[in-house]
C-alpha atoms as a PDB file:
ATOM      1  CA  UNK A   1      39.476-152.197 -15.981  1.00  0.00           C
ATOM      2  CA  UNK A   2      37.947-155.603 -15.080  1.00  0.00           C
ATOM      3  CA  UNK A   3      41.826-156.845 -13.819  1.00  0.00           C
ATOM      4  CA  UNK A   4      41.524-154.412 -10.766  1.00  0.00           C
ATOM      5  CA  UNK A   5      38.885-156.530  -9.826  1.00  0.00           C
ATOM      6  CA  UNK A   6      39.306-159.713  -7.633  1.00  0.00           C
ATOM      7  CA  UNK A   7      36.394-161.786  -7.775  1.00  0.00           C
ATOM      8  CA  UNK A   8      34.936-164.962  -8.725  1.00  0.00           C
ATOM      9  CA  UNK A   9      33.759-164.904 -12.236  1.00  0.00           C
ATOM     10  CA  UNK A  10      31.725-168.287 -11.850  1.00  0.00           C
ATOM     11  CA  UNK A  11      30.100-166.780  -8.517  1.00  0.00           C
ATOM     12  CA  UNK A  12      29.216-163.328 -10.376  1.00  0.00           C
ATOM     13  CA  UNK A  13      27.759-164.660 -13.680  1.00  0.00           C
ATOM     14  CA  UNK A  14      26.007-166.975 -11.614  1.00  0.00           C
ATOM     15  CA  UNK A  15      24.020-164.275  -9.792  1.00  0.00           C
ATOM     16  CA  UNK A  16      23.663-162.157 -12.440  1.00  0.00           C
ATOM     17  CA  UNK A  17      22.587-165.144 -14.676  1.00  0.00           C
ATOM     18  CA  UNK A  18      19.850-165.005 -12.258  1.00  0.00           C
ATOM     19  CA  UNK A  19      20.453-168.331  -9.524  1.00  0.00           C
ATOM     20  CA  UNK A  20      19.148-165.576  -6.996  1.00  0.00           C
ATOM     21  CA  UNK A  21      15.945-165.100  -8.502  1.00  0.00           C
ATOM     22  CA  UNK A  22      15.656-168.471  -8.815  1.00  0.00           C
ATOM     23  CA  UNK A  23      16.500-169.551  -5.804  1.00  0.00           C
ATOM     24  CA  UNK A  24      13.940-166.469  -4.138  1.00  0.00           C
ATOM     25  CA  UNK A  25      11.220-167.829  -6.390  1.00  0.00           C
ATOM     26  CA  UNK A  26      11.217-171.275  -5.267  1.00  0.00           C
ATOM     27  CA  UNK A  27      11.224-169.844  -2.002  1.00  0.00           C
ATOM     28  CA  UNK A  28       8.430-167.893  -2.247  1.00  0.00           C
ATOM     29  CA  UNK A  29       6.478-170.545  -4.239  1.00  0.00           C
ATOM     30  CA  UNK A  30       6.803-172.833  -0.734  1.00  0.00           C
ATOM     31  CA  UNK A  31       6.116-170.314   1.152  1.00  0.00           C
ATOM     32  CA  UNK A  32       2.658-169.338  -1.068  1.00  0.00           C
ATOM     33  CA  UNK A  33       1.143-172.713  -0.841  1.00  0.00           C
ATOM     34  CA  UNK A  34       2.578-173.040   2.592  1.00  0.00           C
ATOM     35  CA  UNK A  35       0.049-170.480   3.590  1.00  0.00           C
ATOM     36  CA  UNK A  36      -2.469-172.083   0.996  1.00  0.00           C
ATOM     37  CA  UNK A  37      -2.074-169.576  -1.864  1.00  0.00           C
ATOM     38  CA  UNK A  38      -2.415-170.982  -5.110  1.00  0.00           C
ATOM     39  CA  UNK A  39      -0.014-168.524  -7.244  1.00  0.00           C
ATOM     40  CA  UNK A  40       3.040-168.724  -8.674  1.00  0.00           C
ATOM     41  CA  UNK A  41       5.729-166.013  -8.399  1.00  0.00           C
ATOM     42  CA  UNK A  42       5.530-165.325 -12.082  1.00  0.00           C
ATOM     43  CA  UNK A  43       1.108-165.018 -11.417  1.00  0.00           C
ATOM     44  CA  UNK A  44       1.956-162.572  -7.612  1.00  0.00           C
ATOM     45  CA  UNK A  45       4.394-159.966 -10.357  1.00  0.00           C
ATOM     46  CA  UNK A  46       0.577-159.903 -12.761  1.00  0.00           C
ATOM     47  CA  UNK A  47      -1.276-159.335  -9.240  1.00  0.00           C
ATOM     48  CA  UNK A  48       0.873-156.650  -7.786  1.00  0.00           C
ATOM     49  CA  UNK A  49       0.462-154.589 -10.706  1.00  0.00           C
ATOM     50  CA  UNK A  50      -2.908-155.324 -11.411  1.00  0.00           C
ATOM     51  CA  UNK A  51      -3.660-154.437  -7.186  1.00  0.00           C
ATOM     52  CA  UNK A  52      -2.027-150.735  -8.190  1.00  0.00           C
ATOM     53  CA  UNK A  53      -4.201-150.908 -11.306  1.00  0.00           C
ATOM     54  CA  UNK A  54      -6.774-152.701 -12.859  1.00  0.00           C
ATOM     55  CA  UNK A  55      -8.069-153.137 -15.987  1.00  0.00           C
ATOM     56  CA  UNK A  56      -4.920-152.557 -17.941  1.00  0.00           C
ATOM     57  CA  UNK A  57      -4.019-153.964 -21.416  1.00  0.00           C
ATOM     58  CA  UNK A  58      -1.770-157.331 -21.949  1.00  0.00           C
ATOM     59  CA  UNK A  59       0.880-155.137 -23.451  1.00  0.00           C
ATOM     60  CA  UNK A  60       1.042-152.625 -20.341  1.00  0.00           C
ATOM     61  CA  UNK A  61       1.313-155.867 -18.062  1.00  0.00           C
ATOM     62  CA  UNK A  62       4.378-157.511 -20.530  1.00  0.00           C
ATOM     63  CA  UNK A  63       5.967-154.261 -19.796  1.00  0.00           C
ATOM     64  CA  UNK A  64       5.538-153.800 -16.448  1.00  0.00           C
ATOM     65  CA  UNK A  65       6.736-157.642 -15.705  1.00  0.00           C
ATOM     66  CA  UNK A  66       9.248-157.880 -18.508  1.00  0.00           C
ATOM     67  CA  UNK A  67       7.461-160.908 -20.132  1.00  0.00           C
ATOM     68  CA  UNK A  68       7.411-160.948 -23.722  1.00  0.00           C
ATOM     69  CA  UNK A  69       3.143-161.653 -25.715  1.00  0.00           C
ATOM     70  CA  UNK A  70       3.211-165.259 -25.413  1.00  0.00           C
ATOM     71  CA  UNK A  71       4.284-165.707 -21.797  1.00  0.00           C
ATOM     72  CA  UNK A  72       1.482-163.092 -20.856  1.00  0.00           C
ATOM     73  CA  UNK A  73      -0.840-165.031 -22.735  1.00  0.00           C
ATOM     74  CA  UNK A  74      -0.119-168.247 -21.025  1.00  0.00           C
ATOM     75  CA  UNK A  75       0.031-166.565 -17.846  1.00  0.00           C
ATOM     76  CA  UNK A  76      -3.376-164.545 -18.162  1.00  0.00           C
ATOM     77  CA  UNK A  77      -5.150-167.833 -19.510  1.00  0.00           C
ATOM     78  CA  UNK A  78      -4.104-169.624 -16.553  1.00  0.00           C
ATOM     79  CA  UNK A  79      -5.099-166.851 -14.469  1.00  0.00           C
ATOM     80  CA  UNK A  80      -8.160-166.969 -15.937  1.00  0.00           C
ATOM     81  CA  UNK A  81      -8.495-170.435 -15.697  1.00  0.00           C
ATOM     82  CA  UNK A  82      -7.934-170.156 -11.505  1.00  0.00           C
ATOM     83  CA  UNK A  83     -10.382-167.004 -11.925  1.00  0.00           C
ATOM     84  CA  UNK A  84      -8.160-164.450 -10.457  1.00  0.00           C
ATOM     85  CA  UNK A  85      -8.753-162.331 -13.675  1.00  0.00           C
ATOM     86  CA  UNK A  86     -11.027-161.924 -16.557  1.00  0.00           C
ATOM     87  CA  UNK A  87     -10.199-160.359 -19.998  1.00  0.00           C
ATOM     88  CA  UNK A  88     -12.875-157.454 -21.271  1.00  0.00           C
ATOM     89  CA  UNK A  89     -13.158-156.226 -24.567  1.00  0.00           C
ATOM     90  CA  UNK A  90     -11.986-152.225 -24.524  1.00  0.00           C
ATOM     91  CA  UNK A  91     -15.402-150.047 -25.176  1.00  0.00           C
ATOM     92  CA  UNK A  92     -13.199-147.825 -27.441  1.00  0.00           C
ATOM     93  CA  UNK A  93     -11.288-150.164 -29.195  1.00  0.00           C
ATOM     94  CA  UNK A  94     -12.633-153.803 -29.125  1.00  0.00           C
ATOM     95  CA  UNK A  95      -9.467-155.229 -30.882  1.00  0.00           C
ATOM     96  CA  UNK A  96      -8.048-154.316 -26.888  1.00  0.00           C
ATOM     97  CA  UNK A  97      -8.160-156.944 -24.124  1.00  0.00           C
ATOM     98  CA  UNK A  98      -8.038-155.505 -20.590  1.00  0.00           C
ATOM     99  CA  UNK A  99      -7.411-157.566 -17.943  1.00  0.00           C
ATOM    100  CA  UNK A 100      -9.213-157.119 -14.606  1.00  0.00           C
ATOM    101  CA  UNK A 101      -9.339-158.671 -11.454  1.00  0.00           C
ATOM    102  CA  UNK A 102     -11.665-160.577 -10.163  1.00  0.00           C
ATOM    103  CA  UNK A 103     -13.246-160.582  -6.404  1.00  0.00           C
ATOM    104  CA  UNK A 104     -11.329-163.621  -6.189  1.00  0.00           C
ATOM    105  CA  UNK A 105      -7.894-161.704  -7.052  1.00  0.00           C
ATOM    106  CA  UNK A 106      -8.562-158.935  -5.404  1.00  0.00           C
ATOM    107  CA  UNK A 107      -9.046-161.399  -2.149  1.00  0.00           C
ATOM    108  CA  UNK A 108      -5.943-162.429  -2.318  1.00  0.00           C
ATOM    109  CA  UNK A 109      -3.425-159.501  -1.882  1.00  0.00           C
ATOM    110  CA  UNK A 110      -3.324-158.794   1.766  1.00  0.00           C
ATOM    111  CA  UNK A 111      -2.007-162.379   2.506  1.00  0.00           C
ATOM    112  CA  UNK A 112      -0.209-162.487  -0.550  1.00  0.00           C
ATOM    113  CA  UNK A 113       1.754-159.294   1.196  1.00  0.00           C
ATOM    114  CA  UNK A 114       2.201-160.860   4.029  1.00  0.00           C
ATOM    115  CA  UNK A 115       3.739-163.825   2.309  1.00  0.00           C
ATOM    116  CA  UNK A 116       5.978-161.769   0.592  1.00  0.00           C
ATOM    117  CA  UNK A 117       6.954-159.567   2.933  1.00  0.00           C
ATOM    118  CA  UNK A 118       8.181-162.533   5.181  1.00  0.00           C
ATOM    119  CA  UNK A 119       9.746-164.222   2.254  1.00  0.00           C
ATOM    120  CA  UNK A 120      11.772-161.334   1.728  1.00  0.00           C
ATOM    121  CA  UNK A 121      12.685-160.881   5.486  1.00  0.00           C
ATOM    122  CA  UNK A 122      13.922-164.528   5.266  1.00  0.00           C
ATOM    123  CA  UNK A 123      16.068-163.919   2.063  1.00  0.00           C
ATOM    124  CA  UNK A 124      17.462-160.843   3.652  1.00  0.00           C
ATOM    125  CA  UNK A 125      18.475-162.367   6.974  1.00  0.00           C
ATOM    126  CA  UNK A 126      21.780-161.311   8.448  1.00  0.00           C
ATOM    127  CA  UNK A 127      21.986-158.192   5.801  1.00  0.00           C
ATOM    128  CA  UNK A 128      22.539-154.668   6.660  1.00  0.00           C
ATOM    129  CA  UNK A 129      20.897-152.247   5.359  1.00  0.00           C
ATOM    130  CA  UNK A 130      24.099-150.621   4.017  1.00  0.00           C
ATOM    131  CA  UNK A 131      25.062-153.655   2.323  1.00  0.00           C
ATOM    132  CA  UNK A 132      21.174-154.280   1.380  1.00  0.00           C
ATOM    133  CA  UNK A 133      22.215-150.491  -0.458  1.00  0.00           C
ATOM    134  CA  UNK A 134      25.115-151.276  -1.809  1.00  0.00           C
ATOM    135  CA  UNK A 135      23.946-154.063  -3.609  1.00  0.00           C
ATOM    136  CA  UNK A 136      21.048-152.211  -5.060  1.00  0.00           C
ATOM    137  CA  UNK A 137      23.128-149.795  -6.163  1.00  0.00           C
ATOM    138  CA  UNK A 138      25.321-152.167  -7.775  1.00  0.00           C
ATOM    139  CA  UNK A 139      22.558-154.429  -9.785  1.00  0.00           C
ATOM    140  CA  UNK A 140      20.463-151.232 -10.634  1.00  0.00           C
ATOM    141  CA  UNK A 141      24.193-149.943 -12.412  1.00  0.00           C
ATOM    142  CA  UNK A 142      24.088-153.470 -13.836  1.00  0.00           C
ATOM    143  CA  UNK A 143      20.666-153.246 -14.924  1.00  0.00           C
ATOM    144  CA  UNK A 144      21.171-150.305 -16.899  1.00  0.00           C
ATOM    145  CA  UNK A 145      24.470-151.104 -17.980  1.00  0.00           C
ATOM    146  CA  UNK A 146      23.260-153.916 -19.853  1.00  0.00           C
ATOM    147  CA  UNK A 147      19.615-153.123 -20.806  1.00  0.00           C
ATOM    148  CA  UNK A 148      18.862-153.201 -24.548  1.00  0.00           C
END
């Protein structure tokens, strides 16, 4: 099946191997401390969930962001650290962390959309929005094609 196909193999394994995200994170990291945000790209996917809904455990953030226990960890303590969130013990089950945002988190979303939003508009400059489709389509087949 994959002979009908006339592409370049180097070119798609190195988008799918993830050069794109890459190359959109870096971008977005200049453009966050361009606008004098300190987060990181990896820190903004923690924050965008946490905006929808706070107070949720480590494990429903690893999920959400695909990060496996010991990136959250290091992630969460540096948030911590930059006190964007705190970590409360569960009333009901104090073995449970649940992480929480703090005022200075929460401060941080609406130009932390902004950011995004523009960084977005720049990587999608010159796009239509039936190719923008297409290739959704395409990576969200991938995506399930190849999740475990």
């Amino acid at each position: 099946m994959i002979e009908q196909f006339n592409f370049d193999l180097q070119l798609i394994f190195a988008i799918l191997n993830g050069k794109v995200s890459a190359a959109i994170n870096r971008k977005l990291s200049r453009n966050f401390r361009k606008n004098g945000l300190e987060i990181t790209p990896e820190q903004w996917t923690v924050l965008i969930f946490l905006w929808e809904k706070d107070g949720v455990t480590q494990q429903e953030l690893c999920n959400a962001t695909f990060k496996d226990k010991p990136s959250m960890t290091r992630l969460i303590d540096n948030m911590e650290r930059q006190h964007l969130v705190t970590r409360l013990s569960d009333k009901k089950d104090r073995r449970i962390n649940l992480i929480h945002l703090t005022p200075e988190g929460k401060n941080l979303e609406d130009q932390a959309h902004i950011v995004t939003r523009q960084t977005l508009q720049e990587a999608l400059q010159g796009i239509t929005a039936e190719e923008l489709t297409i290739g959704q389509n395409v990576l969200r087949k991938i995506f399930f094609n190849t999740k475990d």
